[in-house]
Each structure stands twice: as structure tokens, then as C-alpha cells.
Protein backbone atom coordinates (compact mmCIF):
# COMPACT_ATOMS: atom_id res chain seq x y z
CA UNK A 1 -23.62 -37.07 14.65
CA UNK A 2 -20.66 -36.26 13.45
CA UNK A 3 -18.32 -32.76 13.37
CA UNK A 4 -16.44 -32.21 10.20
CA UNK A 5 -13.28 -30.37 9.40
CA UNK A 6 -13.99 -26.30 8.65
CA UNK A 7 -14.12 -27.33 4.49
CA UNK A 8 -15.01 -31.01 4.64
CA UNK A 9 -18.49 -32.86 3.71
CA UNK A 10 -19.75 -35.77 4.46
CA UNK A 11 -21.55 -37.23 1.21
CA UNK A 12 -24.23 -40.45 1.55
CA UNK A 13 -23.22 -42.45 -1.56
CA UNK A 14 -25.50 -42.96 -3.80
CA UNK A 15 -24.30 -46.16 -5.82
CA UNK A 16 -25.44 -47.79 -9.55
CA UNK A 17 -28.57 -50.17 -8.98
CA UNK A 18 -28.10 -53.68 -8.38
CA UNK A 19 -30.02 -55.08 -10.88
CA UNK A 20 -31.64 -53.63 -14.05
CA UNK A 21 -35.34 -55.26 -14.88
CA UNK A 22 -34.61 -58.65 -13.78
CA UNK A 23 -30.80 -59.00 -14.57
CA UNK A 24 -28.23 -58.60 -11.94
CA UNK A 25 -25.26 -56.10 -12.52
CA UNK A 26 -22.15 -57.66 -11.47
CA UNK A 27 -19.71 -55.32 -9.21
CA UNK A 28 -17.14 -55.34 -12.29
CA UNK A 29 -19.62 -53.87 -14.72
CA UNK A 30 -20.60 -50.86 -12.21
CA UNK A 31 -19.16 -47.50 -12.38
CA UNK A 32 -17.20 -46.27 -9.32
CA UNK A 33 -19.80 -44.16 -6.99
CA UNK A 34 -19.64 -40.09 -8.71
CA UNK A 35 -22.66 -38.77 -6.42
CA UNK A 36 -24.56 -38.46 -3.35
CA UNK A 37 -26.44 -36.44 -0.83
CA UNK A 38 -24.06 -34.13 1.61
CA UNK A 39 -25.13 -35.29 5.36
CA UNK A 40 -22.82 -33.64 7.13
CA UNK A 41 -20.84 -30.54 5.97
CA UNK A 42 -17.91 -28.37 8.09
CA UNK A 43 -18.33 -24.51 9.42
CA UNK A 44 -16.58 -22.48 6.74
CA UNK A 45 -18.47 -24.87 4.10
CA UNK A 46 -20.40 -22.38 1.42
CA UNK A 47 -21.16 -23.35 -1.60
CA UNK A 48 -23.40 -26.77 -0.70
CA UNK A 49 -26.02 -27.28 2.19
CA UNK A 50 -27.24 -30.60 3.70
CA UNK A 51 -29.26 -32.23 1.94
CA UNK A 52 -27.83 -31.10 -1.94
CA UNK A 53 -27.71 -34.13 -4.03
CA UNK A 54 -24.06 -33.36 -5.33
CA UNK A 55 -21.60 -34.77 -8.42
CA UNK A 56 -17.76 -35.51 -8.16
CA UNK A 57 -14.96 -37.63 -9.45
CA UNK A 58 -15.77 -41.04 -8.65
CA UNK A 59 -11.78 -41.20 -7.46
CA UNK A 60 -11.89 -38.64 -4.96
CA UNK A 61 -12.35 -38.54 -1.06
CA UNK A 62 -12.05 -41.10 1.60
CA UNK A 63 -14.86 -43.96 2.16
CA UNK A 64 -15.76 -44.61 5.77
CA UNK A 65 -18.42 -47.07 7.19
CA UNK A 66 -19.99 -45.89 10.36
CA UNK A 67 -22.48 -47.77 12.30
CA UNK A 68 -23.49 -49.38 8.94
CA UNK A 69 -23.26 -46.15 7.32
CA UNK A 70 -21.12 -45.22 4.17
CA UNK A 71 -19.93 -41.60 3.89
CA UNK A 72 -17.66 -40.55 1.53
CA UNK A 73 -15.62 -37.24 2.97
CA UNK A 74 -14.17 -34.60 1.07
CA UNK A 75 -12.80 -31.12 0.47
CA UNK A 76 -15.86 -29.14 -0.34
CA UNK A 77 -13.85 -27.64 -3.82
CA UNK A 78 -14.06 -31.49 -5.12
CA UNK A 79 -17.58 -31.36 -5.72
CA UNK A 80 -18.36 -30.39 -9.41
CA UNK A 81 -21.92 -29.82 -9.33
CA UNK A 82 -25.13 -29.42 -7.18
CA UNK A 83 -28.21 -31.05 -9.17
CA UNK A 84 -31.37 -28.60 -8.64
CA UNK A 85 -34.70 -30.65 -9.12
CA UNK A 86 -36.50 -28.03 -10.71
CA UNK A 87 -40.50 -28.54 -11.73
CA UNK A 88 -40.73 -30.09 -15.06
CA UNK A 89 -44.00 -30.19 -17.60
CA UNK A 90 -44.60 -33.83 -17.56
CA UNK A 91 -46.48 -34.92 -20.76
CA UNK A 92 -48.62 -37.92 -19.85
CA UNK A 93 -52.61 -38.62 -18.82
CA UNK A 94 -53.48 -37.52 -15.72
CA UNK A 95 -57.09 -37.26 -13.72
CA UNK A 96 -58.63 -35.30 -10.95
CA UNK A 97 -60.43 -37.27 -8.18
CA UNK A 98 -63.13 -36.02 -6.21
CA UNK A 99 -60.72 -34.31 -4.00
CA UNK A 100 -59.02 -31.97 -6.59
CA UNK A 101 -55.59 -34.48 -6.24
CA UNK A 102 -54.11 -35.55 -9.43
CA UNK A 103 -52.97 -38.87 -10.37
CA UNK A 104 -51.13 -40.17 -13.69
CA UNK A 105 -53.17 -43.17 -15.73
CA UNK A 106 -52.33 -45.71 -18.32
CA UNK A 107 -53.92 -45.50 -21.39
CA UNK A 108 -55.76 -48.53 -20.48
CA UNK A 109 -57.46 -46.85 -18.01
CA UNK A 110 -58.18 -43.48 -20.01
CA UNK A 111 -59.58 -46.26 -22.75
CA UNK A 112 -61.52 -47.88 -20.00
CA UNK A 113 -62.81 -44.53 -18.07
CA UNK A 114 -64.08 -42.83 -22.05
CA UNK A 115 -65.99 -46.05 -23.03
CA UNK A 116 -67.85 -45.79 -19.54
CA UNK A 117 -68.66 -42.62 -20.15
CA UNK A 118 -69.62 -42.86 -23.64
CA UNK A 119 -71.88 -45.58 -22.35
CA UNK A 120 -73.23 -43.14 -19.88
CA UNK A 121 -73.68 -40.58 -21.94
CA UNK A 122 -77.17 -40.13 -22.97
CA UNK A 123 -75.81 -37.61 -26.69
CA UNK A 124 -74.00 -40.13 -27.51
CA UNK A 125 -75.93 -42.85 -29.65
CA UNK A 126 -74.33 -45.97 -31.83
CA UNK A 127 -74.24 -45.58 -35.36
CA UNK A 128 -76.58 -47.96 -37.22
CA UNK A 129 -74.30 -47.54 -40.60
CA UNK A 130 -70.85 -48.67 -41.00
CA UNK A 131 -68.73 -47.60 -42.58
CA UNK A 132 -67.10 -49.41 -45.46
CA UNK A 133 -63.87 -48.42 -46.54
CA UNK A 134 -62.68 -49.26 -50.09
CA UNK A 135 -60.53 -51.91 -50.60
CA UNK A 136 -60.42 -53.39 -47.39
CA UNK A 137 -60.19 -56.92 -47.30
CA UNK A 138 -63.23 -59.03 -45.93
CA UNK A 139 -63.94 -61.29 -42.73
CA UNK A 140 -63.34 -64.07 -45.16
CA UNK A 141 -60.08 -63.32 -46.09
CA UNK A 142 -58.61 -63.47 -43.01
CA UNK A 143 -59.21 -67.04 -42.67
CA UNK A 144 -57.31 -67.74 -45.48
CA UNK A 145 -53.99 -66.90 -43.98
């Protein structure tokens, strides 16, 4: 626990990833560290709360390791910004499950969950005619490449 000054925070870093897919980002290509979440924040403190995940100049404030902890203080007027998760309209697939929770799904699995229930589905009957579209090429052609 720590007490800060009356406008000081106390920011967890939040720093660029260490790899991307499977390459490794060396330290030199990184950006210096321009956000975090406030831990800690002083009495006359007003415009950020703990817990705000927060944007500044990647040059300001003091870096300090405690216990195996980085914290990043500064004057509360060096923050720029407070990012507000707000609810967004995700496009995607989702399902329901028996217990009314959803859950996002490939479209493998959308593929795979309409062909078992187009198998299941007693309306639905194969079509004894295909249907031949003009100018398609044939089976046979396809062996010639």
C-alpha cells in the first residue's frame, strides 16, 4: 500500500507485447510505455479513479519498481485521456446453449451445427435433380490440368 502526494497517481504500466504471432519484438523496436491502469491515486486527485485505464506522454513521470512492481508516478494534469470501454455491437456468429449463455462460433462450426440439422430435419429432403449450369466445365476437364 502505498500513500501518494495530494495530486499524484500511481499508474501500472501497461507495456507493447513481447512478441507478435510467433516473432519476437526486440526492446529497440518498442514504443516507450504511453498507458496504464491508475493503482494508487493522492487525496485532492479528481478527474481519474483507481482502476481508469489512462493515456499520457510516454516521457513523463518517474518509474519505480516496488516489490517487483512497476509504477509509473505522476502529476494527475499529465494524463491526457481516460479510455471508457463502452458496449460495442459485435458482428460475428454467436449461439445460445441450453442455459440462455451466449458464446461466439467459427464458421466451421455454424457449417457443421446447419448440416446436422438439415440432416435432422425431417422438411428437408435431397434433391434428386441437379442442377446443370451452362457452360461449366466437366469432371473430365479437370484432369486435364
Amino acid at each position: 500500500m502505498l500513500t501518494m502526494p495530494p495530486n499524484k497517481v500511481g499508474i501500472e504500466p501497461i507495456y507493447d507485447p513481447d512478441m507478435i504471432g510467433s516473432l519476437y519484438v526486440p526492446e529497440q523496436a518498442k514504443e516507450r510505455c504511453d498507458q496504464g491502469i491508475v493503482k494508487y491515486i493522492g487525496g485532492d486527485c479528481q478527474f481519474v479513479k483507481i482502476g481508469d485505464h489512462v493515456l499520457f506522454s510516454g516521457y513523463t513521470g518517474t518509474l519505480l519498481r516496488i516489490d517487483g512492481e512497476s509504477l509509473i508516478i505522476m502529476p494527475e494534469e499529465f494524463i491526457q485521456a481516460v479510455v471508457y470501454d463502452e458496449p460495442k455491437l459485435v458482428s460475428g456468429l454467436f449461439f445460445k446453449d441450453k442455459d440462455n449463455n451466449y458464446f461466439t462460433a467459427t464458421h466451421e462450426q455454424a457449417a457443421y451445427l446447419l448440416a446436422r440439422a438439415m440432416e435432422n430435419d425431417p422438411t428437408i429432403r435431397p434433391s434428386k435433380k441437379r442442377h446443370k449450369i451452362e457452360g461449366a466445365p466437366k469432371v473430365e476437364d479437370y484432369d486435364k490440368l
